[in-house]
Protein backbone atom coordinates (compact mmCIF):
# COMPACT_ATOMS: atom_id res chain seq x y z
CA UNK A 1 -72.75 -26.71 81.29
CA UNK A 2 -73.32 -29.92 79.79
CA UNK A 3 -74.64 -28.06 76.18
CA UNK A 4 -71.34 -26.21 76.62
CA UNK A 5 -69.37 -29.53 76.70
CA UNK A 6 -71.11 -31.15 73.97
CA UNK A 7 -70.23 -28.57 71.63
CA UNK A 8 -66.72 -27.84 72.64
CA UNK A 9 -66.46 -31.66 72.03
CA UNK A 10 -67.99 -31.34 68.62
CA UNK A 11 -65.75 -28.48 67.86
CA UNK A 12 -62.44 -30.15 68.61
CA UNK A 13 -63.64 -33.14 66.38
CA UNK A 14 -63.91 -30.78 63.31
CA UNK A 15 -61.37 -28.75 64.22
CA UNK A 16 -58.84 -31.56 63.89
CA UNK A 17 -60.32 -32.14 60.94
CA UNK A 18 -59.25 -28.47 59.63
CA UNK A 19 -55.71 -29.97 59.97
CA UNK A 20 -56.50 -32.39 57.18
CA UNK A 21 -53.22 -34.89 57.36
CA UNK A 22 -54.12 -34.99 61.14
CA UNK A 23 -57.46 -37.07 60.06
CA UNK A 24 -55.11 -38.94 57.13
CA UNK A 25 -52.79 -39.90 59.34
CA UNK A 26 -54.94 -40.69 62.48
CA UNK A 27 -52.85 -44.13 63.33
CA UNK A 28 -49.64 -42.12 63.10
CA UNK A 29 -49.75 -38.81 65.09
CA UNK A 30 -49.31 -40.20 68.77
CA UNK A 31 -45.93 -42.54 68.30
CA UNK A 32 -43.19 -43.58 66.38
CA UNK A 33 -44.11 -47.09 64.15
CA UNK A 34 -42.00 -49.60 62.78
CA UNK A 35 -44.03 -48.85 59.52
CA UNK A 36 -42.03 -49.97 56.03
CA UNK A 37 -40.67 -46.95 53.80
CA UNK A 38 -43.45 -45.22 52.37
CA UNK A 39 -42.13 -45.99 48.55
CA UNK A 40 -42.03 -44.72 45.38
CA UNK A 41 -45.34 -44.30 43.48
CA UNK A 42 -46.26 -46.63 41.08
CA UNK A 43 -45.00 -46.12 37.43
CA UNK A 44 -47.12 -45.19 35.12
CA UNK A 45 -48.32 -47.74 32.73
CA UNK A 46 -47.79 -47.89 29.19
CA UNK A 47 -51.60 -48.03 28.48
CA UNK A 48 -51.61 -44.50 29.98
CA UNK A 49 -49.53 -42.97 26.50
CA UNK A 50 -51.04 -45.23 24.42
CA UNK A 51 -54.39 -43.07 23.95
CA UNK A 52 -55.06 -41.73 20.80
CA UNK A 53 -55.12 -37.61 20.63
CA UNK A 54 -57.73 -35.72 22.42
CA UNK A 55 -57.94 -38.98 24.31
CA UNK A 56 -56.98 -39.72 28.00
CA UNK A 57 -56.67 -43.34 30.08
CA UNK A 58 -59.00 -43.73 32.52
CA UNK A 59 -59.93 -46.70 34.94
CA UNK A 60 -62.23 -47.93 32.11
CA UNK A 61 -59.62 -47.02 29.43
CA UNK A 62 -59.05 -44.65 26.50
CA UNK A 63 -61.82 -42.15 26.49
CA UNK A 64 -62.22 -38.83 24.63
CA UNK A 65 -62.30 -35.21 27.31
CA UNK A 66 -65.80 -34.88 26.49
CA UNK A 67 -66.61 -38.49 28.04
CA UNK A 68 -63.83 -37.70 30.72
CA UNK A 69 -65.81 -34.57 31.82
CA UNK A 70 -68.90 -35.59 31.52
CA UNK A 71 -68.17 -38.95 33.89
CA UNK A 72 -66.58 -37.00 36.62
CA UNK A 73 -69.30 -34.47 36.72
CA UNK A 74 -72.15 -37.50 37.05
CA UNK A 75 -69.76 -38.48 39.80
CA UNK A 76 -70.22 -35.19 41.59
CA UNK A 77 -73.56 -34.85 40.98
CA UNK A 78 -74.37 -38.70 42.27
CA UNK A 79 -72.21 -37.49 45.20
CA UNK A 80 -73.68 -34.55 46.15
CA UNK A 81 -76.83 -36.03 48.09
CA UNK A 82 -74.86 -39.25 49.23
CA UNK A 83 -72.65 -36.93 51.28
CA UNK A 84 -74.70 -33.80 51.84
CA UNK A 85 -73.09 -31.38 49.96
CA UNK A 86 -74.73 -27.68 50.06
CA UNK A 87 -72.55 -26.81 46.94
CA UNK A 88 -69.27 -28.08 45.07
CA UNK A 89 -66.90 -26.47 42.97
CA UNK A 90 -64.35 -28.83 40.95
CA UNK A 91 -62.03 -27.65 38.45
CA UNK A 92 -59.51 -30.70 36.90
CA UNK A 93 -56.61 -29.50 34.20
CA UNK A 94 -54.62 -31.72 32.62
CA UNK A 95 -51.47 -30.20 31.29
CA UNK A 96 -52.83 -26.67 31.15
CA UNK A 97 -55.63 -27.30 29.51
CA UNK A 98 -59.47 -27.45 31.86
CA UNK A 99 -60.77 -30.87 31.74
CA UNK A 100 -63.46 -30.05 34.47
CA UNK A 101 -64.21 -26.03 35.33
CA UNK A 102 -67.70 -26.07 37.25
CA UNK A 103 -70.09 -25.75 40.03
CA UNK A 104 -72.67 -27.78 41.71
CA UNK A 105 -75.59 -26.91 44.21
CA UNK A 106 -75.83 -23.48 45.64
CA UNK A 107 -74.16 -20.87 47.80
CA UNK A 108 -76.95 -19.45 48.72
CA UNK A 109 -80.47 -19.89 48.37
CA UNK A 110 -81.03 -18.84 44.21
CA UNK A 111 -77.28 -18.14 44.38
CA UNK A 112 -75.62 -21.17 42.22
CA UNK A 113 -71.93 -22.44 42.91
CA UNK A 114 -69.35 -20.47 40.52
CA UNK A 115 -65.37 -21.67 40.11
CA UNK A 116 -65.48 -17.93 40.09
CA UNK A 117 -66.41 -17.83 43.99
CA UNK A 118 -63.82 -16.87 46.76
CA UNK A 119 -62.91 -19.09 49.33
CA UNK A 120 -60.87 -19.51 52.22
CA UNK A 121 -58.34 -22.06 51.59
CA UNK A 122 -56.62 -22.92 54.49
CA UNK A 123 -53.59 -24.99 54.99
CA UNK A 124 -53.44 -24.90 50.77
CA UNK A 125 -51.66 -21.64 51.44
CA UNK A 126 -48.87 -23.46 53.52
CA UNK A 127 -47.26 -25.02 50.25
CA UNK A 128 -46.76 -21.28 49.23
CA UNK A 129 -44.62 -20.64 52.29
CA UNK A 130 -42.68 -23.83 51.69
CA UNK A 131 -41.56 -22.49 48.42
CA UNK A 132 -40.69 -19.28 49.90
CA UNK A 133 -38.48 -21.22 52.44
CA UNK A 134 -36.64 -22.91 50.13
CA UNK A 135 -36.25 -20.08 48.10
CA UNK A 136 -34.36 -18.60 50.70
CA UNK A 137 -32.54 -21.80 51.27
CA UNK A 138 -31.12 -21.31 47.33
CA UNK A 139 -30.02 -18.53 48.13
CA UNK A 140 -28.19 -19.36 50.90
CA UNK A 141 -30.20 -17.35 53.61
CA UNK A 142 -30.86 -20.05 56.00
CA UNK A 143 -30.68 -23.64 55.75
CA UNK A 144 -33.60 -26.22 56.69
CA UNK A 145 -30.80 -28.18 58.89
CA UNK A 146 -30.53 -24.97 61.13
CA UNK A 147 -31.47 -25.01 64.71
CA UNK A 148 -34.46 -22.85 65.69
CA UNK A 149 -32.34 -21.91 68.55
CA UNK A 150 -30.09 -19.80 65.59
CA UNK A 151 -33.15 -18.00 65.18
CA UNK A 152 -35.86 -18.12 67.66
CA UNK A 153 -33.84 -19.64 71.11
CA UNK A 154 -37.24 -19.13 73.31
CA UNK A 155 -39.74 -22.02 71.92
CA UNK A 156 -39.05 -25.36 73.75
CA UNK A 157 -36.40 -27.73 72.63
CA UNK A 158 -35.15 -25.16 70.09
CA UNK A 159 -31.64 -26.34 70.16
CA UNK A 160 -32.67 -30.28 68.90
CA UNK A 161 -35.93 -28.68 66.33
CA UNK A 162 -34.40 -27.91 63.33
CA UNK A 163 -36.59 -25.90 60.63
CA UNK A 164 -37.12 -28.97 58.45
CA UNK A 165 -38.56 -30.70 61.42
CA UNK A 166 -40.87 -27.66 61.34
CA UNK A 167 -41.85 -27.42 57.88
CA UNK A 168 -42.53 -31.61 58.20
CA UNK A 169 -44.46 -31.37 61.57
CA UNK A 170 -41.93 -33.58 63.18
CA UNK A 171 -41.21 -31.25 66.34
CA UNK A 172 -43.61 -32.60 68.33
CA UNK A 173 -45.15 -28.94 68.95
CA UNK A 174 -48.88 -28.34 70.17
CA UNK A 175 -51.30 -26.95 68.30
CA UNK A 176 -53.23 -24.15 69.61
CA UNK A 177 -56.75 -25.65 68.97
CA UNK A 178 -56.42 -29.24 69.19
CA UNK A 179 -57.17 -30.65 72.85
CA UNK A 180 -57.39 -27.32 73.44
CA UNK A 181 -61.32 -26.87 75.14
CA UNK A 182 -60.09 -23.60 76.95
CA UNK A 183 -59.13 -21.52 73.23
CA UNK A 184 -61.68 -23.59 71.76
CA UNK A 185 -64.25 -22.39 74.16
CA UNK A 186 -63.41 -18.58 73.20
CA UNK A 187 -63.42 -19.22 69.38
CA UNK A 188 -67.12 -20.80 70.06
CA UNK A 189 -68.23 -17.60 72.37
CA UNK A 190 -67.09 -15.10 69.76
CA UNK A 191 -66.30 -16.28 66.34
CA UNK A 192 -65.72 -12.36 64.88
CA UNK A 193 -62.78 -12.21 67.02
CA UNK A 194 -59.39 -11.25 65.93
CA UNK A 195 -56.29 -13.38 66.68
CA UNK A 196 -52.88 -11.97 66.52
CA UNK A 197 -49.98 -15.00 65.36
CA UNK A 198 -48.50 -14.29 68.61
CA UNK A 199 -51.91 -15.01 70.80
CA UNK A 200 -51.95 -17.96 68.53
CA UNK A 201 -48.59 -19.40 69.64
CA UNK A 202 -49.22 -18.37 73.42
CA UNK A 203 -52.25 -20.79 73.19
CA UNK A 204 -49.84 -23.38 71.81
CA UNK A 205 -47.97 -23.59 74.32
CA UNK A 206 -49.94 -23.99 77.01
CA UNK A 207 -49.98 -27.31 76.26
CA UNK A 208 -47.54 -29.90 76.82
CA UNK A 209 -45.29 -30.75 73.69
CA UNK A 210 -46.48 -33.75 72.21
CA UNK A 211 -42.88 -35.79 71.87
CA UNK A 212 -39.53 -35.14 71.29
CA UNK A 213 -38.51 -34.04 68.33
CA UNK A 214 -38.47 -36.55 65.19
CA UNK A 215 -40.11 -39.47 67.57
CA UNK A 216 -44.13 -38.44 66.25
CA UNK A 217 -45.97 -36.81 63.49
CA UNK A 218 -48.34 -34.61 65.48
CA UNK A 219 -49.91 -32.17 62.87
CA UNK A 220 -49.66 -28.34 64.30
CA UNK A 221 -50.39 -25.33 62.34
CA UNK A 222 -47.43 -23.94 65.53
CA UNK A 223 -44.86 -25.07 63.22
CA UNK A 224 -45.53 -22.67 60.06
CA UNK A 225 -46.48 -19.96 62.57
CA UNK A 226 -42.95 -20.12 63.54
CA UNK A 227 -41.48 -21.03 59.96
CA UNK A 228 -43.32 -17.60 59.58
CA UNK A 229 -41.07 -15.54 62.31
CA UNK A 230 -38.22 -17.18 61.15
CA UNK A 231 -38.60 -16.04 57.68
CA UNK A 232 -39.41 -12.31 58.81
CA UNK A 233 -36.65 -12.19 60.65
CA UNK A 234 -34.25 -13.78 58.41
CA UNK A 235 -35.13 -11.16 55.43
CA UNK A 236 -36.56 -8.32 57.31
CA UNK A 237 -40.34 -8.84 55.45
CA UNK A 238 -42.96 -9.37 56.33
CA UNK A 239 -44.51 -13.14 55.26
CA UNK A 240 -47.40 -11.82 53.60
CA UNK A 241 -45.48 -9.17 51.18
CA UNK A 242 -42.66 -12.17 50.22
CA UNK A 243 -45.16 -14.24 49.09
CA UNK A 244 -47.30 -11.55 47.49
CA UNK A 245 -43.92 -11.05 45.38
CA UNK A 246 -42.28 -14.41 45.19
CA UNK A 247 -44.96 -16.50 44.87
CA UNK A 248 -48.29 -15.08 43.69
CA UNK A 249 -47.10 -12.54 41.19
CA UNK A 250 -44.66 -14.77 39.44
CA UNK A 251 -47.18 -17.01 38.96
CA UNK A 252 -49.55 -14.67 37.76
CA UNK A 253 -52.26 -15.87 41.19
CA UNK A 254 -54.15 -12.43 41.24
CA UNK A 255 -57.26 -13.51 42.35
CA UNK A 256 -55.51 -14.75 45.89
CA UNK A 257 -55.64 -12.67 48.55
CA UNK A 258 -53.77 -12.45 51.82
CA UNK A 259 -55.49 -11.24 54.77
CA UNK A 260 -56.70 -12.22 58.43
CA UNK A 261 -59.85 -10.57 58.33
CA UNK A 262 -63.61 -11.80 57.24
CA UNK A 263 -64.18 -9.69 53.88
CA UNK A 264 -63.47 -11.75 50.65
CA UNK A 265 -62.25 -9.20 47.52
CA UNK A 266 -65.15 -10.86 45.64
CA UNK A 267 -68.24 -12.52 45.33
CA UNK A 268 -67.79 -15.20 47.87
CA UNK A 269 -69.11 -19.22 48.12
CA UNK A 270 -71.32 -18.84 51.38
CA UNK A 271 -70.52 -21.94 53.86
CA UNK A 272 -72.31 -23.38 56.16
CA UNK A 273 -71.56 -25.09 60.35
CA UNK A 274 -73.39 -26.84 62.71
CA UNK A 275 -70.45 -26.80 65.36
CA UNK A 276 -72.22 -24.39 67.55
CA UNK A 277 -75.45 -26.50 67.72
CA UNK A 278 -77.55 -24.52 65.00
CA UNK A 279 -76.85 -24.87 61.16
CA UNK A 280 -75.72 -21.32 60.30
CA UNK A 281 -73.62 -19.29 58.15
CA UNK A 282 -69.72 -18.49 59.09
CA UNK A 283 -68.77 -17.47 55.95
CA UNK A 284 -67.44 -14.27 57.73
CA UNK A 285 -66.79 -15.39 60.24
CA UNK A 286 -63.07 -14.19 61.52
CA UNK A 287 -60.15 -16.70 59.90
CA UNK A 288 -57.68 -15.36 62.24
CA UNK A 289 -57.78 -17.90 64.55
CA UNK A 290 -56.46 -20.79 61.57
CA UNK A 291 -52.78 -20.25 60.77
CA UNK A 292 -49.83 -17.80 61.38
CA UNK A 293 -48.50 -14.40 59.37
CA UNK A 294 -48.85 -14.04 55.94
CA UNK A 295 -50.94 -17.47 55.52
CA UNK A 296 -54.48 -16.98 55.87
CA UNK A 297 -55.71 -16.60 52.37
CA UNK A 298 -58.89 -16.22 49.92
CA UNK A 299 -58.59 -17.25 46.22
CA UNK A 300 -60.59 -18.66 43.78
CA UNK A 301 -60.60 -22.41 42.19
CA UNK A 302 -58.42 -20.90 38.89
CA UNK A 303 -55.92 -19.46 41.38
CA UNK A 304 -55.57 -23.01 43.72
CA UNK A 305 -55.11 -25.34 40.45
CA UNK A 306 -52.44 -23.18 38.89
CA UNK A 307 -50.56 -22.72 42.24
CA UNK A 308 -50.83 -26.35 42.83
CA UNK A 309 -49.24 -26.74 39.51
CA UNK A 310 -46.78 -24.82 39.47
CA UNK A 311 -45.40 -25.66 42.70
CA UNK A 312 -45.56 -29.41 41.99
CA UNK A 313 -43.57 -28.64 39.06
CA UNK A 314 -41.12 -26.53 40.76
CA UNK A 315 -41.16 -23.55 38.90
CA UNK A 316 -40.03 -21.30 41.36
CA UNK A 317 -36.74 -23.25 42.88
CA UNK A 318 -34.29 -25.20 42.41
CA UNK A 319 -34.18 -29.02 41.08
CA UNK A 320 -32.96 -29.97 44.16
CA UNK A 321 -35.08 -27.64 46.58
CA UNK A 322 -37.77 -29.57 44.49
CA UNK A 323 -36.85 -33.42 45.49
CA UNK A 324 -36.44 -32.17 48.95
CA UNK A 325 -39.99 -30.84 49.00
CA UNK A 326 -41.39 -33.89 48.87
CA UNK A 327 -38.55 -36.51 50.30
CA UNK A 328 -39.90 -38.75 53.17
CA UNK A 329 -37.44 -37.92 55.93
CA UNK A 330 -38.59 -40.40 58.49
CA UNK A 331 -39.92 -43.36 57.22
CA UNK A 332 -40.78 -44.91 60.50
CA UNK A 333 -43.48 -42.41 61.17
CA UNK A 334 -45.96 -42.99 57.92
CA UNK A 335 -47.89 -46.05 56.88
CA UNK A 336 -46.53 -47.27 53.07
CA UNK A 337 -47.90 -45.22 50.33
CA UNK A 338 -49.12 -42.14 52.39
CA UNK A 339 -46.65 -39.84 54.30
CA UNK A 340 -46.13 -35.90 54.80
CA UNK A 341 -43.11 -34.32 53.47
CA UNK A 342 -42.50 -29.99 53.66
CA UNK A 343 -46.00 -28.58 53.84
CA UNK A 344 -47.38 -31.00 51.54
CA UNK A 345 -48.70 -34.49 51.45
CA UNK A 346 -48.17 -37.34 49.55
CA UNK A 347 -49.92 -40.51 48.43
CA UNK A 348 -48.99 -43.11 45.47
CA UNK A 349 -47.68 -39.94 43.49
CA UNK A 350 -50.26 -37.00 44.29
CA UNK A 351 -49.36 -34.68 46.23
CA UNK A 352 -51.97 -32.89 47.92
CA UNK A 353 -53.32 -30.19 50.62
CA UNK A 354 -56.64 -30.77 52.10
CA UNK A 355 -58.09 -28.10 54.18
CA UNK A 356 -61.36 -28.11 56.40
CA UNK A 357 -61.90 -24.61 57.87
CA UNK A 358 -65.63 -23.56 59.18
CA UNK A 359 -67.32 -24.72 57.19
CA UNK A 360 -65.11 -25.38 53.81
CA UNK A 361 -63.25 -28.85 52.98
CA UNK A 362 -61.06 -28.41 50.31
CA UNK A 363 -58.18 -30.23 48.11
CA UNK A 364 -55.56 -28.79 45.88
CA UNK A 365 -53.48 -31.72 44.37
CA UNK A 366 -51.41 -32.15 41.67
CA UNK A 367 -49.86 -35.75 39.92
CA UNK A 368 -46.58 -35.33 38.48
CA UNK A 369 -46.56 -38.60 36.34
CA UNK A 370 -49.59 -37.57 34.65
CA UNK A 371 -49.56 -33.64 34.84
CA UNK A 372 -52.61 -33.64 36.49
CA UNK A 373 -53.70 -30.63 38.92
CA UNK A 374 -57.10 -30.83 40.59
CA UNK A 375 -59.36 -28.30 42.84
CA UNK A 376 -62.35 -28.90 44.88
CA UNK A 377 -64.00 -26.89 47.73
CA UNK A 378 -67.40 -27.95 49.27
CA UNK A 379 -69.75 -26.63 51.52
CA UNK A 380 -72.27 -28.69 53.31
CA UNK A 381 -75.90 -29.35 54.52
CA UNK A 382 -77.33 -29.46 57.99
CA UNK A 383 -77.19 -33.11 58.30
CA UNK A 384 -73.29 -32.90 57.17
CA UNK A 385 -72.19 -29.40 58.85
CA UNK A 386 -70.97 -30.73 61.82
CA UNK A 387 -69.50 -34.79 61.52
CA UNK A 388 -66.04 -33.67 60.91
CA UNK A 389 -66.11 -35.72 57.62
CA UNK A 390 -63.30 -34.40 54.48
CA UNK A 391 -65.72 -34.47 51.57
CA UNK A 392 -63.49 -32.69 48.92
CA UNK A 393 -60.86 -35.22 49.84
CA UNK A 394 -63.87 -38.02 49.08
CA UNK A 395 -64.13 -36.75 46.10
CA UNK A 396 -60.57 -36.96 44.98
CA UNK A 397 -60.34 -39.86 46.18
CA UNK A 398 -62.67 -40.85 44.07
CA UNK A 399 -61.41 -39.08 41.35
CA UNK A 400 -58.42 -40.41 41.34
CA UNK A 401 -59.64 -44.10 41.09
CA UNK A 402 -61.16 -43.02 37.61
CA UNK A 403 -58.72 -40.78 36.22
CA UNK A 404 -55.30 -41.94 36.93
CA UNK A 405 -56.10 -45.48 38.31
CA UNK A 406 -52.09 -46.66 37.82
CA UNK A 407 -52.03 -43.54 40.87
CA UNK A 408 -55.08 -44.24 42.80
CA UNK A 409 -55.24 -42.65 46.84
CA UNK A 410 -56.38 -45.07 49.23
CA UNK A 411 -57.25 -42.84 52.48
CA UNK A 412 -57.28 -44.11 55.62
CA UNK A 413 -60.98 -44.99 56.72
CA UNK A 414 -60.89 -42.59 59.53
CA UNK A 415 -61.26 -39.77 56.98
């Protein structure tokens, strides 16, 4: 009984950690603060355009790519043992053009990292339904001020939740996993198991709501699950097949694959947990469990950076649709600098998802001011597979410092 406890404690730690602003915005997600506007990123400075060509401002000033690149990988590399990283993969464009396309450590044993690996990426596929959303909100199929009661009158409070309060995580909803030791308790005992998006909310809500609506940020993946039945509902698609052709094959994302089974449509980067007590590999085991419809994905690091491009740059809606991506909505509820707008975070400029799912942390982030877009996934060793810790958002943390120091994240220390 008491091993059982430990590790259902240990698995709700890391777990919460898969929710990735949950962990960024620790001092934020129980109550309402009288925090100051989260404000504008800083301006770029004019020492940043003052490089010469083939040059690029850094924290220690103009440097040619070749320096650039081979700084950030030493920084990897110096990492990798200080945080006990099995493997990294990092891949850093600037404009379109790779700065940084590589991979560190292993998958598996004699098995070196690739950027051509597969990997789940987690909440990185929620930015994708965003866009879809406010595709549909161009063309006039629904609007993000509507009532979930228009749509789906049965979840609680649906008549005050509006579907930007969804798509922000300002509902107050439950999560299915977190606090959850009853689900959690079945995901430990069979891993393989498959999860439907309706078991998913059912475990949701047998939890209290966490506040009304607008009054807490309380990260739960319950709100895209139900952007997701919205959407189907609203267009009579399925989630997976709009984004499959408004999404992915505009932007040319062929190597991302939608699917809520185990197999990966490729050679795959092998991760590693210690959640269950014993370091062991859950590479397949069953993603079901992590989001709704249509959002549990595999791609590889090629794939992430140019969808975390392109959607930073809008290329699929409107102008406007674009500045209401990533408007703060409700200042009160985010420390200055670092707040969570439609599916996406943002901090001093970036704009950024940062998934942890069995096994995997991962970032995809993208800096308008500097047209930088930026990948990492890690995997990690025994001593590291099981403290709940965000390495891939260490490292662009990090990153950031060096490369676009006018735009530097500062992360809260409970990362």
């Amino acid at each position: 009984m008491g091993s059982t406890l430990r590790l259902a404690g240990r698995r709700r730690f890391l777990i919460a950690a898969l929710a990735a602003c949950a962990a960024l915005l620790l001092a934020v997600t129980t109550s309402a603060v009288a925090a100051p506007s989260a404000g504008d990123p800083a301006p770029a400075t004019a020492s940043a355009t003052a490089c010469a060509s083939g040059q690029l401002h850094v924290s220690g000033g103009c440097v040619g790519r070749r320096g650039v690149r081979r700084h950030i990988e030493a920084m990897v590399r110096e990492a990798m043992p200080e945080l006990g990283l099995r493997a990294t993969i990092i891949r850093v464009d600037t404009g379109e053009q790779p700065l940084v396309n590589t991979g560190f450590g292993n998958s598996m044993k004699g098995v070196p990292a690739s950027p051509k690996m597969y990997w789940r990426i987690g909440s990185i596929a929620i930015p994708y339904l965003i866009d879809l959303l406010l595709q549909l909100q161009d063309e006039g199929k629904l609007s993000l001020n509507d009532k979930l009661a228009k749509y789906r009158p049965n979840f609680p409070e649906a008549n005050e939740v509006t579907l930007r309060m969804l798509a922000n995580v300002t509902s107050g909803y439950p999560d299915w996993v977190q606090e959850n030791e009853p689900f959690q308790k079945l995901l430990f005992e069979n891993p393989f198991r498959q999860w439907t998006a309706n078991e998913l909310l059912h475990w949701a809500f047998t939890q209290p709501v966490a506040c009304p609506p607008t009054t807490c940020f309380h990260y739960a993946h319950t709100n895209f699950a139900i952007l997701s039945q919205v959407i189907s509902q609203v267009t009579g698609e399925s989630v997976g097949k709009l984004i499959r052709e408004r999404v992915l094959a505009p932007l040319g994302l062929d190597h991302t694959q939608i699917s809520r089974y185990p197999a990966m449509p490729g050679q795959a980067l092998h991760a590693y947990t210690g959640e269950r007590g014993v370091y062991e590999d859950d590479t397949f085991w069953s993603p079901s469990w992590s989001i709704g419809e249509g959002t549990v994905m595999t791609s590889t690091m090629a794939d992430v950076v140019h969808g975390a491009r392109a959607l930073g740059r809008g290329e699929l809606i409107s102008p406007r649709a674009n500045r209401e991506r990533t408007a703060l909505t409700w200042p009160g509820l985010f420390p200055k600098g670092l707040y969570y707008a439609l599916g996406i975070t943002l901090a001093n400029g970036w704009e950024f998802q940062n998934p942890f799912i069995d096994g995997y942390t991962g970032v995809a982030a993208y800096l308008k001011a500097q047209d930088i877009s930026v990948g990492i996934v890690t995997t990690q060793l025994p001593q590291s597979s099981a403290n709940g810790v965000g390495n891939a958002s260490i490292l662009l943390q990090r990153l950031s410092e060096y490369i676009s120091p006018a735009h530097a994240i500062q992360l809260p220390s409970a990362l």
